[in-house]
N, C-alpha and C. Protein backbone atom coordinates (compact mmCIF):
# COMPACT_ATOMS: atom_id res chain seq x y z
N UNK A 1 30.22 0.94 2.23
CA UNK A 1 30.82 0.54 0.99
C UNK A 1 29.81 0.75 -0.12
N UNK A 2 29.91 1.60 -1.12
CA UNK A 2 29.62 1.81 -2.19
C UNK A 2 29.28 0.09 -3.12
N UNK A 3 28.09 0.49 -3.91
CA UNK A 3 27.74 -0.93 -4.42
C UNK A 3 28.61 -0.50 -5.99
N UNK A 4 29.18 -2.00 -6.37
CA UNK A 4 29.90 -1.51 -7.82
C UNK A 4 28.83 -1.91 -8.97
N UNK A 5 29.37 -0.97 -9.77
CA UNK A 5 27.94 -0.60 -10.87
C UNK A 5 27.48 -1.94 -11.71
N UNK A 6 26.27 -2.13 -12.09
CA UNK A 6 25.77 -3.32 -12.82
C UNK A 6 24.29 -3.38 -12.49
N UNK A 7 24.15 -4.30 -13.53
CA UNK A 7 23.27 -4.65 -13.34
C UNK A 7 22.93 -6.47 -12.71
N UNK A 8 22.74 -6.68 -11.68
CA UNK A 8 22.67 -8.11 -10.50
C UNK A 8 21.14 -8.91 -10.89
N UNK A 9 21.35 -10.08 -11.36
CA UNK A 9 20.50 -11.19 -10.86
C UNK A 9 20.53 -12.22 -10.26
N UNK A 10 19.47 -11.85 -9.14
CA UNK A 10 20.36 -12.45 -8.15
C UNK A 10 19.25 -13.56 -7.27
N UNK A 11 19.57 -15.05 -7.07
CA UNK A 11 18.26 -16.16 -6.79
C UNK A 11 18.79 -16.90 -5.56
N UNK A 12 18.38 -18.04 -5.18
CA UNK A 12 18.89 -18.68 -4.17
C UNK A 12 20.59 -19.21 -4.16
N UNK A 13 20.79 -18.75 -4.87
CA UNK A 13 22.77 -19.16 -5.60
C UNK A 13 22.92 -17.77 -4.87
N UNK A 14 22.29 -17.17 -4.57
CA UNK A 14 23.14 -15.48 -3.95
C UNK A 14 23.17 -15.39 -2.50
N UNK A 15 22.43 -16.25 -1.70
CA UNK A 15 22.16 -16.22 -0.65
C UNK A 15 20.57 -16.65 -0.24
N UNK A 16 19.88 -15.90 1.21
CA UNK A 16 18.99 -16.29 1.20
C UNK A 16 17.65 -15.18 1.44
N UNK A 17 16.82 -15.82 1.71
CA UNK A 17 15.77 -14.67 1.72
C UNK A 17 14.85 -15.86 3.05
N UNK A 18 14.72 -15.02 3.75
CA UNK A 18 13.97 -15.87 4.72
C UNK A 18 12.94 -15.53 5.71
N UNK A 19 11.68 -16.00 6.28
CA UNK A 19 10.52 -15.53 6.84
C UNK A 19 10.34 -16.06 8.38
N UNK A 20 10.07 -14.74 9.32
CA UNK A 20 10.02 -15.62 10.71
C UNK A 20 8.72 -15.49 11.63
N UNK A 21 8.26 -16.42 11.63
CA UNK A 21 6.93 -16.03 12.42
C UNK A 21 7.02 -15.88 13.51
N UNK A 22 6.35 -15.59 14.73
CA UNK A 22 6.10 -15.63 16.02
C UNK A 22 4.94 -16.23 16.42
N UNK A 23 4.50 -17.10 17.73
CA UNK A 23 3.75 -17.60 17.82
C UNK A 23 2.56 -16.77 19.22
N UNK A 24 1.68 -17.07 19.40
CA UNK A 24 0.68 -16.26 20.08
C UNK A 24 -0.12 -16.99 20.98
N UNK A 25 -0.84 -16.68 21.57
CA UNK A 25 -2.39 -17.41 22.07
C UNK A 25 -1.65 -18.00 23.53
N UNK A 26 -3.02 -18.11 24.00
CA UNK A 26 -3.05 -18.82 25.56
C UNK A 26 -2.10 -20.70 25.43
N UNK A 27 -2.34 -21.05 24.37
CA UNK A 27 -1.49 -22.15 23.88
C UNK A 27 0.23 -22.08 23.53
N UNK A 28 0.39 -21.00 23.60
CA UNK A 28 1.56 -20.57 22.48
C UNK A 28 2.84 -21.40 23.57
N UNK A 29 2.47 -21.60 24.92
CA UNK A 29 3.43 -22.27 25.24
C UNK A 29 4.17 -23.27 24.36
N UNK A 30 3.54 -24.11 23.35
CA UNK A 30 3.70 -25.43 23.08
C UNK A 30 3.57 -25.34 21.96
N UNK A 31 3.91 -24.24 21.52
CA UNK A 31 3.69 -23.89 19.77
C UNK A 31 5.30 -22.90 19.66
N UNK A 32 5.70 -22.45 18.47
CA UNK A 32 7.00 -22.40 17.79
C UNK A 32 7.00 -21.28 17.52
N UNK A 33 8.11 -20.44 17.25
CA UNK A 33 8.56 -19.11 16.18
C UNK A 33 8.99 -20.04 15.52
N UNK A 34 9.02 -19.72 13.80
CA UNK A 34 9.88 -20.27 12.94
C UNK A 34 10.99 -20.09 11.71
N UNK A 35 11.51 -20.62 11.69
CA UNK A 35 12.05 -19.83 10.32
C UNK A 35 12.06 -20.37 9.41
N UNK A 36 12.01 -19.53 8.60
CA UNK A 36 10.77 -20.16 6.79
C UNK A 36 12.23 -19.85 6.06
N UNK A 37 12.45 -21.19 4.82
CA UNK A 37 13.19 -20.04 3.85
C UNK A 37 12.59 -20.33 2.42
N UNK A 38 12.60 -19.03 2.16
CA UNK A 38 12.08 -18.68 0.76
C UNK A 38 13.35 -19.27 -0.56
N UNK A 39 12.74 -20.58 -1.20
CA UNK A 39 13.58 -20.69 -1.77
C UNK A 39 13.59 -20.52 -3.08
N UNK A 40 12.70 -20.10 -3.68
CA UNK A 40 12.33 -19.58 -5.28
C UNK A 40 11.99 -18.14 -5.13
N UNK A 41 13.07 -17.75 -5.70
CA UNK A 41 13.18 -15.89 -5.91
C UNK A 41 13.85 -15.32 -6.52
N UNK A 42 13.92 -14.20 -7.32
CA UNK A 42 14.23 -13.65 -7.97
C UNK A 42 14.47 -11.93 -8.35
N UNK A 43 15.77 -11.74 -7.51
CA UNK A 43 15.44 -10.26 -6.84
C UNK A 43 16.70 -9.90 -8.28
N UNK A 44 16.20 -8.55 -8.91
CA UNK A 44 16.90 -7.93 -10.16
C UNK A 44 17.21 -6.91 -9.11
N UNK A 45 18.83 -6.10 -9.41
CA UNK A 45 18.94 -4.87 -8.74
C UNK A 45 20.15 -4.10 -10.06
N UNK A 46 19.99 -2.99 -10.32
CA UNK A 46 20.44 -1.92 -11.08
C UNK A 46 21.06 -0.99 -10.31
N UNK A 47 22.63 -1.42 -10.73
CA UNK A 47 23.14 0.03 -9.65
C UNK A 47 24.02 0.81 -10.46
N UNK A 48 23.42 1.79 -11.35
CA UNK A 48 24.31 2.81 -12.56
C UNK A 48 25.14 3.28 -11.92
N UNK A 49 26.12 3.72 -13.04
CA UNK A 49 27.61 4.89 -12.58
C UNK A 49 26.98 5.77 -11.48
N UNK A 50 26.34 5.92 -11.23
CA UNK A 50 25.70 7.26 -10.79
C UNK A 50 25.25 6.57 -9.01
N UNK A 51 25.41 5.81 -8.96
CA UNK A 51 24.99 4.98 -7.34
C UNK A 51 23.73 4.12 -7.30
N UNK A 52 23.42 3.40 -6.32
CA UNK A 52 22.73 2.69 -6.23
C UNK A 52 21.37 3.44 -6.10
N UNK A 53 21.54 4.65 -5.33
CA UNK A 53 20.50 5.34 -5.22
C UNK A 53 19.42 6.12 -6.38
N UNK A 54 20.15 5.70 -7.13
CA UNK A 54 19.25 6.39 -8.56
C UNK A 54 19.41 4.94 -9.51
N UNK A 55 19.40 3.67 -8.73
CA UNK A 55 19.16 2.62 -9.36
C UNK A 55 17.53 1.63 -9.05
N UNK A 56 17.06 0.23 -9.12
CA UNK A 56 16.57 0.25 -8.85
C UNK A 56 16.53 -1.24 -7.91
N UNK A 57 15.53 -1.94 -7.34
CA UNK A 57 15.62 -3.11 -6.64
C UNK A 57 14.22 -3.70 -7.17
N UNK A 58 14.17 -4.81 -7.65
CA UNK A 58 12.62 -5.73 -7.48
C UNK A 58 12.70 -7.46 -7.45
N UNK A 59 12.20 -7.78 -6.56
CA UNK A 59 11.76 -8.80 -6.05
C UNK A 59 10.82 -9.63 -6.87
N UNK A 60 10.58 -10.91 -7.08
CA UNK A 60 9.62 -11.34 -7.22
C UNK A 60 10.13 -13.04 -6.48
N UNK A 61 9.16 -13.91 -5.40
CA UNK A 61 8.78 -14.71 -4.99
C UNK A 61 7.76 -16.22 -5.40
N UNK A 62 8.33 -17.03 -5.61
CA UNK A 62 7.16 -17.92 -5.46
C UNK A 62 6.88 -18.54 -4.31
N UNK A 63 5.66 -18.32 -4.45
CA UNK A 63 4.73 -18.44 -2.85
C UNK A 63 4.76 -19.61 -1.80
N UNK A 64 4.61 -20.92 -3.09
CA UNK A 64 4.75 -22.31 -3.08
C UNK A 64 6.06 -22.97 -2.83
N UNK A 65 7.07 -21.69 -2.41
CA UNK A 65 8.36 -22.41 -2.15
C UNK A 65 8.60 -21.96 -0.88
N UNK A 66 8.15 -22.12 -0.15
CA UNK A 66 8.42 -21.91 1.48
C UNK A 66 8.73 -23.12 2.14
N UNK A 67 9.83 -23.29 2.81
CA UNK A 67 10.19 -24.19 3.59
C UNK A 67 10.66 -24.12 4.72
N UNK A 68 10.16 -24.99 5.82
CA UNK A 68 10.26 -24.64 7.02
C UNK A 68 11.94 -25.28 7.42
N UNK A 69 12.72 -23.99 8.00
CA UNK A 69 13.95 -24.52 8.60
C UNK A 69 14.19 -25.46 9.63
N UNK A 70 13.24 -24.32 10.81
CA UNK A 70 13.15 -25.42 12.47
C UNK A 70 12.37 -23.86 13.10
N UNK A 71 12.47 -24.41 14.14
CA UNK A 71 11.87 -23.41 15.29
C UNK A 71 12.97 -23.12 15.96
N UNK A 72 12.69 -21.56 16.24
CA UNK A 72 13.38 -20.48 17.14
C UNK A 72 13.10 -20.53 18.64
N UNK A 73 13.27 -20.09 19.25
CA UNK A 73 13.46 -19.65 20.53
C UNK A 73 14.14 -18.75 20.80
N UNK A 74 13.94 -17.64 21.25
CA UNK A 74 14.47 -16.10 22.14
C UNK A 74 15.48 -16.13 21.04
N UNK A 75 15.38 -16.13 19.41
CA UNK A 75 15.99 -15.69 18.22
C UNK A 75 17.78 -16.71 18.03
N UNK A 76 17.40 -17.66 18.27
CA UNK A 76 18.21 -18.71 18.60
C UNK A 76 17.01 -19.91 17.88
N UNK A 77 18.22 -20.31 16.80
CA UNK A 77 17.66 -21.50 15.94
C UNK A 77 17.94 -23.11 16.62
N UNK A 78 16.29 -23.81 16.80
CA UNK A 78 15.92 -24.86 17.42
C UNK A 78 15.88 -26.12 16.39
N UNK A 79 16.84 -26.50 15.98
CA UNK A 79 17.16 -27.24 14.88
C UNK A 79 16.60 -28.94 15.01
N UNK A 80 16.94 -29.07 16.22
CA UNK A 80 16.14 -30.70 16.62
C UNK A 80 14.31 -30.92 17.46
N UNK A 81 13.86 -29.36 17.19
CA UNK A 81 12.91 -29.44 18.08
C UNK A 81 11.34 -29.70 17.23
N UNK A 82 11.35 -29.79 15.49
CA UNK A 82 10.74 -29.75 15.23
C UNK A 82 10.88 -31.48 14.65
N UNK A 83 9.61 -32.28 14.45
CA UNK A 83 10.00 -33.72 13.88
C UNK A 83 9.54 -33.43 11.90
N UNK A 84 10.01 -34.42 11.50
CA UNK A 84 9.33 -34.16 10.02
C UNK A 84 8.05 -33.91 9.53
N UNK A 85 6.86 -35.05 10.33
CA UNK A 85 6.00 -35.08 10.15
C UNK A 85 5.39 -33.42 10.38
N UNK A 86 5.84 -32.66 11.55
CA UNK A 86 5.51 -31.30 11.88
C UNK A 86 5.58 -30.30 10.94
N UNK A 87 7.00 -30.86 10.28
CA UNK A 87 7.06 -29.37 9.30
C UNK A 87 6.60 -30.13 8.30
N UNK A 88 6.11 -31.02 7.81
CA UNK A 88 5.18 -31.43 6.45
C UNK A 88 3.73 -30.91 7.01
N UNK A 89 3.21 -30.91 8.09
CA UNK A 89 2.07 -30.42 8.59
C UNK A 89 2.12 -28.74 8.33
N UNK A 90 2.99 -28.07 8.80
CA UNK A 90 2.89 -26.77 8.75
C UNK A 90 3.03 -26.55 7.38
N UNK A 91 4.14 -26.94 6.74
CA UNK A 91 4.11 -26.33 5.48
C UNK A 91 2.58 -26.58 4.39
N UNK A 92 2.02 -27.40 4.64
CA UNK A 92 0.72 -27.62 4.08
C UNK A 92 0.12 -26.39 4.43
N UNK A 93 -0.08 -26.27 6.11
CA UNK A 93 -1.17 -25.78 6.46
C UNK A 93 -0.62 -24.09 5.54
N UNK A 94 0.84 -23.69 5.73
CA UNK A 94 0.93 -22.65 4.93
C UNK A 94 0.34 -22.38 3.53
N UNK A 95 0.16 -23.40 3.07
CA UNK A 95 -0.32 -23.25 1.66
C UNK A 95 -1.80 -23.16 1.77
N UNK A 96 -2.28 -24.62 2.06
CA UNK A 96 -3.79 -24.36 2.21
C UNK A 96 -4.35 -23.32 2.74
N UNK A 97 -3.83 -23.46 4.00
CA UNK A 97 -4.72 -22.15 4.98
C UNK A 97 -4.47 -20.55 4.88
N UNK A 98 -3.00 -20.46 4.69
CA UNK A 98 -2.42 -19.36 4.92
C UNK A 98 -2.13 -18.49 2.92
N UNK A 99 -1.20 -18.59 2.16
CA UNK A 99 -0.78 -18.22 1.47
C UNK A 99 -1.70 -18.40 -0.09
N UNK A 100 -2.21 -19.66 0.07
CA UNK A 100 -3.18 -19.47 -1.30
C UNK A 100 -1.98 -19.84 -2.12
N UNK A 101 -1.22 -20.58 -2.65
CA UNK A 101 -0.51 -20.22 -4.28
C UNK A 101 -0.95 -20.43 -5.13
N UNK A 102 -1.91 -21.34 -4.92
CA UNK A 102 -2.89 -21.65 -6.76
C UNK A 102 -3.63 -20.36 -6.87
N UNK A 103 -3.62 -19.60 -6.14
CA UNK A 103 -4.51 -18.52 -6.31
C UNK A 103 -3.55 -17.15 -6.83
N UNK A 104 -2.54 -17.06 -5.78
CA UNK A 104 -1.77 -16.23 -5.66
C UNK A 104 -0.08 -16.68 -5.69
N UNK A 105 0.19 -16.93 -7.06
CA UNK A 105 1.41 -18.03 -6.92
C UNK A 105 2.60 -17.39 -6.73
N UNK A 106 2.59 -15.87 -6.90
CA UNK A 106 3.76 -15.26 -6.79
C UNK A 106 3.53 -13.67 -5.48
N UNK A 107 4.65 -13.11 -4.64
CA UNK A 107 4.58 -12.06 -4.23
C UNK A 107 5.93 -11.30 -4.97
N UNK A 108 6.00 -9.62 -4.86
CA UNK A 108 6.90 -9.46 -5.91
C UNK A 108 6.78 -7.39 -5.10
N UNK A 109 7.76 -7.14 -5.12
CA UNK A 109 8.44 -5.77 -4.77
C UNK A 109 8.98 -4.99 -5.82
N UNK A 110 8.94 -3.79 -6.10
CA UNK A 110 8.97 -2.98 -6.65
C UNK A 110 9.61 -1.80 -6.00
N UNK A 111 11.30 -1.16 -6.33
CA UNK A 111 11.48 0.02 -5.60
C UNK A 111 11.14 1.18 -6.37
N UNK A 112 10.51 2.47 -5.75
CA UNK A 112 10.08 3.74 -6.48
C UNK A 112 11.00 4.32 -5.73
N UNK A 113 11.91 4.32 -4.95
CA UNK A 113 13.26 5.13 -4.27
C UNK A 113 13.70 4.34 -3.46
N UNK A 114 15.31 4.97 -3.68
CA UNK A 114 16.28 4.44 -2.64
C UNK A 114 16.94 5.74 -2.35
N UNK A 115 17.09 5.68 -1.39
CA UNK A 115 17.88 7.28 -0.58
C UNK A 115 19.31 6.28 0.24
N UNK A 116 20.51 6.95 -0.32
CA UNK A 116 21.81 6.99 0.31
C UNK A 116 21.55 6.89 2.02
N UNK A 117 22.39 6.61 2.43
CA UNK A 117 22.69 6.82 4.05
C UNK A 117 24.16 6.45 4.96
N UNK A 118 25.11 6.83 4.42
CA UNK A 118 26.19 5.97 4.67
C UNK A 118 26.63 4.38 3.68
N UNK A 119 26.61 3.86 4.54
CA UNK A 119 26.50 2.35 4.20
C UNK A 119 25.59 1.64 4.35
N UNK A 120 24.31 2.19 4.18
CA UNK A 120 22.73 1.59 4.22
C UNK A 120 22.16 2.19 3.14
N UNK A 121 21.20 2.27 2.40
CA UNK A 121 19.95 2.73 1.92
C UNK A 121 18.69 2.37 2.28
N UNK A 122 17.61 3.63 2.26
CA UNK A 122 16.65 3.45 2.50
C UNK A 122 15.67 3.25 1.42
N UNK A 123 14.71 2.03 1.41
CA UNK A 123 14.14 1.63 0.31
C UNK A 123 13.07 1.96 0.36
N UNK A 124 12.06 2.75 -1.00
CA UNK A 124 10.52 2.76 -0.69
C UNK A 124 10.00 1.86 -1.89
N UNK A 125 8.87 1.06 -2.06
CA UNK A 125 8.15 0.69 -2.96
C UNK A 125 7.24 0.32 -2.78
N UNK A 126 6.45 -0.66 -3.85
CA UNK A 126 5.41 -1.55 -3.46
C UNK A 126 5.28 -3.00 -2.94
N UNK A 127 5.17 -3.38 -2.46
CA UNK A 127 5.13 -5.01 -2.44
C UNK A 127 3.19 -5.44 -2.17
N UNK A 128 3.50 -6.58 -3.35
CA UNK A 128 1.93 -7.05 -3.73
C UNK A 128 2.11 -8.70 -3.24
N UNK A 129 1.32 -9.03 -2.53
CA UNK A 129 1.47 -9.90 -2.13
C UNK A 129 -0.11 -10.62 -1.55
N UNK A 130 -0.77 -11.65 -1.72
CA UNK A 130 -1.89 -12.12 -1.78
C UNK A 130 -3.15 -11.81 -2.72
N UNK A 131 -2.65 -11.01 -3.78
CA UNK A 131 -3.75 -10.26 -4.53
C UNK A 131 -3.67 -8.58 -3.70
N UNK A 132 -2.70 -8.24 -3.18
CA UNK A 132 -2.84 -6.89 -2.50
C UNK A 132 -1.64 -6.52 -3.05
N UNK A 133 -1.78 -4.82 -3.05
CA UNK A 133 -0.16 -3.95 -3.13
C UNK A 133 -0.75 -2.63 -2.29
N UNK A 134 0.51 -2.94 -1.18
CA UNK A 134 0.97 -1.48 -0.82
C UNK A 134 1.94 -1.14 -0.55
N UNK A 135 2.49 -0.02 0.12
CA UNK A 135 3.53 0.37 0.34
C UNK A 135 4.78 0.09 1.22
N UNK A 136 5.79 -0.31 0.92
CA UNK A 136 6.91 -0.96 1.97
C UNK A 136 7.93 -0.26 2.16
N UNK A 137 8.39 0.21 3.19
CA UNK A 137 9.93 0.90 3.45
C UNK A 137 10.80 -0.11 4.66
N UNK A 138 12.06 0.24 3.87
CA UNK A 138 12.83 -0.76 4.88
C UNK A 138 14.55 -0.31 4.14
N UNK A 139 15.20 -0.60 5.38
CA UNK A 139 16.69 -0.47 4.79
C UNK A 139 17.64 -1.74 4.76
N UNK A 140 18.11 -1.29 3.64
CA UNK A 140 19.26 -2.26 3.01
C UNK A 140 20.90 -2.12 3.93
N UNK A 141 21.48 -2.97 4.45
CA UNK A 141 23.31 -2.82 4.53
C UNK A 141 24.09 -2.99 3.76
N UNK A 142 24.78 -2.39 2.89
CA UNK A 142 25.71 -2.35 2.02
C UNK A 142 26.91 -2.73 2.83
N UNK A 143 26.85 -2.51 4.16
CA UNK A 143 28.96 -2.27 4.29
C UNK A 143 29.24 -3.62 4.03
N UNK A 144 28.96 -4.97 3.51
CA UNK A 144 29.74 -5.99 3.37
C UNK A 144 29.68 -6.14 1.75
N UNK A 145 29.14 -5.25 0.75
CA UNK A 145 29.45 -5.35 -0.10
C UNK A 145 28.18 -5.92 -1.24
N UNK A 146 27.35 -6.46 -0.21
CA UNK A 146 25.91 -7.36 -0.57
C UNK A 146 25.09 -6.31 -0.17
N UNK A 147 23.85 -7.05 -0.21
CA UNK A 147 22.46 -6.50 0.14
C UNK A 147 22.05 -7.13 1.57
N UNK A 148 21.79 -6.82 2.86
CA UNK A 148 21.65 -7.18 4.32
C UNK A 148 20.13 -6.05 4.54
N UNK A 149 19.27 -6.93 5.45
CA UNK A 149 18.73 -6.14 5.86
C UNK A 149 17.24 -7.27 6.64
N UNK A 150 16.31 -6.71 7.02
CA UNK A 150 14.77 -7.19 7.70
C UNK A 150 14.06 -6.16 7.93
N UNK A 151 12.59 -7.01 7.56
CA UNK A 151 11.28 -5.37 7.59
C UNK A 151 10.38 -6.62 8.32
N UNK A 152 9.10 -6.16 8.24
CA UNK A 152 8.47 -6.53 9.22
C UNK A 152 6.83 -6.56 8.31
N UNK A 153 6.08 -7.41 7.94
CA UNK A 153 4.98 -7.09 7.58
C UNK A 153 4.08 -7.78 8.11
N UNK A 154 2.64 -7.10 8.19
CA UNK A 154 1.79 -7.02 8.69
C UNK A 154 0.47 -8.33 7.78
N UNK A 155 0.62 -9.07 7.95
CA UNK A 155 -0.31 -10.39 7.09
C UNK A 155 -1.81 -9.58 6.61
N UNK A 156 -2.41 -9.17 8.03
CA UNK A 156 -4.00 -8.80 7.50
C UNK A 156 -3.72 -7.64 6.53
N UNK A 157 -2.87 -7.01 6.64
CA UNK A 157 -2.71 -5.93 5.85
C UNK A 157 -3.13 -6.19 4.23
N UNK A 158 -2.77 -7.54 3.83
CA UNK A 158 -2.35 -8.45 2.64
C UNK A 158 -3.62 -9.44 2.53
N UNK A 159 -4.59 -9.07 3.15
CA UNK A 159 -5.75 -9.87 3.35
C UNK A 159 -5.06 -11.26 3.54
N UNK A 160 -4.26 -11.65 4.50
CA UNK A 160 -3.57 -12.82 4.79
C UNK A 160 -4.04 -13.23 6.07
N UNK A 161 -5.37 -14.25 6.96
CA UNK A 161 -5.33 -14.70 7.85
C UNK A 161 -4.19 -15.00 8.35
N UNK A 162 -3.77 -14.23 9.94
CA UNK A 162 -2.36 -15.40 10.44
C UNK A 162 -3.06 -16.94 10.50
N UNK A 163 -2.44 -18.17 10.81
CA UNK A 163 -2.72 -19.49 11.14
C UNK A 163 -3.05 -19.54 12.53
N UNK A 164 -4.23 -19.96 12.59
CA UNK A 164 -4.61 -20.38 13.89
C UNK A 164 -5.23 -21.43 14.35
N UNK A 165 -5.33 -22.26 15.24
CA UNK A 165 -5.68 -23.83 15.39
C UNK A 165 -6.26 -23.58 17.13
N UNK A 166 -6.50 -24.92 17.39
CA UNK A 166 -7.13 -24.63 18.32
C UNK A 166 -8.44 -24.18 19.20
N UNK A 167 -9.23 -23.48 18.27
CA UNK A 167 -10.21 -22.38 18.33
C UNK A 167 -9.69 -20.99 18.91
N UNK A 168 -8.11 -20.64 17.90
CA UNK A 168 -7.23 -19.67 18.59
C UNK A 168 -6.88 -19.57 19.76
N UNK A 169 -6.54 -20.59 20.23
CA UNK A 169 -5.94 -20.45 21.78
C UNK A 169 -4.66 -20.79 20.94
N UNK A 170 -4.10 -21.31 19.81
CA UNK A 170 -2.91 -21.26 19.66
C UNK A 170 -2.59 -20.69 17.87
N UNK A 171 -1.94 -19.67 17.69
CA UNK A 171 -1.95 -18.85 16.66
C UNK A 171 -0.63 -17.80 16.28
N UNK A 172 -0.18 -17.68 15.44
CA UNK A 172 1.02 -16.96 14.63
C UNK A 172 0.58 -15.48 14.94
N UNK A 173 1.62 -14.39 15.46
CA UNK A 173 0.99 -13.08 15.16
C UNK A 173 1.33 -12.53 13.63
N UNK A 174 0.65 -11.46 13.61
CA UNK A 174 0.16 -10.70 12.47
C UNK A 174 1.49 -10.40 11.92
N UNK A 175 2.24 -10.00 13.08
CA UNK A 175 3.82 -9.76 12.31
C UNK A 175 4.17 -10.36 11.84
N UNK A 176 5.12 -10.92 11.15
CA UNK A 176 5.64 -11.17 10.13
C UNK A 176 7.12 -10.80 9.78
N UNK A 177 8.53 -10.96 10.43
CA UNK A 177 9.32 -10.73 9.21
C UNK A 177 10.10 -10.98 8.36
N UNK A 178 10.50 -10.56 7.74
CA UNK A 178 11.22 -10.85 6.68
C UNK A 178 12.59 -10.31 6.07
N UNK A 179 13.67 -11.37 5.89
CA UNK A 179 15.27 -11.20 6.08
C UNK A 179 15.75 -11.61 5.35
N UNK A 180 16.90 -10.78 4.80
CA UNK A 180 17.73 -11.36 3.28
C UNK A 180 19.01 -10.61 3.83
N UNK A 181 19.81 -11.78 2.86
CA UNK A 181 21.30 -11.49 2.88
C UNK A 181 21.46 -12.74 1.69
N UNK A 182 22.09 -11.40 1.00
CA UNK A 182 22.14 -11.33 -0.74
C UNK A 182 24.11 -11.08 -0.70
N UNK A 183 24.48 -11.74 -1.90
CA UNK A 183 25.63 -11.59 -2.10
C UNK A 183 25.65 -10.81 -3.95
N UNK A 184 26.33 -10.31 -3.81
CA UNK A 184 26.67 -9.38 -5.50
C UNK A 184 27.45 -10.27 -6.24
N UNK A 185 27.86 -11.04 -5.93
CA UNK A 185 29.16 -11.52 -6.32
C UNK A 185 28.40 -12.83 -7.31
């Protein structure tokens, strides 16, 4: 499905944008995947007469708005497995340890192309994120009419320690990803 022309601003009223970690280490038994949702954002998208593909997409994030949903398991959401006190613990440790926002209060995407594909596009740009920018590709689903899609980023890439406790016997991997489903409407 073809995107209809405009110009979209589009925030947590559009849907969501959301982050999933995986967990690691000789500990990881007893440690979580999670799912984060990003709730301060602000994704602009431009889609002229002419298609989406000669339009554009950008993102921008605040860093400091991450909130922990619950913990996953084998990609199946664990809704009673985390207690409060846990996700007030993690979400700290995200800030302090992990993300920096007094430092780095915003991350933010930039598309330099989108290429057609059916009912997908393929996106290239920048995304800057910790005081870093490089390059991101990932595809979008159009057939419901919205924006659908998940990429995958790499933390050290972003000079981003994953979180690790323990003396790393229990620790987040490097991956990282990251999932939106955006409504136009």
């Amino acid at each position: 499905m073809s995107l209809k022309a405009g110009a979209y601003s589009l925030n947590g009223n559009s849907g969501k944008v959301s982050a999933y970690t995986f967990k690691s280490g000789l500990l990881s038994k007893i440690a979580h995947d999670l799912l984060i949702n990003i709730n301060n954002f602000k994704v602009d998208v431009d889609v002229p007469e002419g298609g989406f593909a000669s339009g554009s997409l950008n993102l921008e994030v605040q860093t400091n708005s991450l909130k922990v949903v619950c913990a996953m398991k084998e990609g199946e959401q664990q809704p009673d497995t985390l207690k409060e006190k846990d996700i007030a613990d993690i979400e700290a440790d995200m800030g302090k340890k992990v993300l920096h926002p007094d430092k780095y209060p915003t991350a933010s995407f930039s598309s330099k192309s989108i290429q057609e594909n059916g009912d997908s596009y393929h996106v290239s740009g920048d995304l800057s994120l910790h005081g870093v920018t490089k390059p991101l590709e990932f595809d979008i689903d159009t057939s419901g009419g919205g924006l659908k899609g998940r990429f995958t980023i790499i933390q050290t890439d972003y000079g981003i320690k994953p979180f690790k406790a323990m003396m790393g016997t229990l620790k987040i991997k490097d991956e990282m990803d990251i999932g939106f489903d955006l409504s136009l409407s």
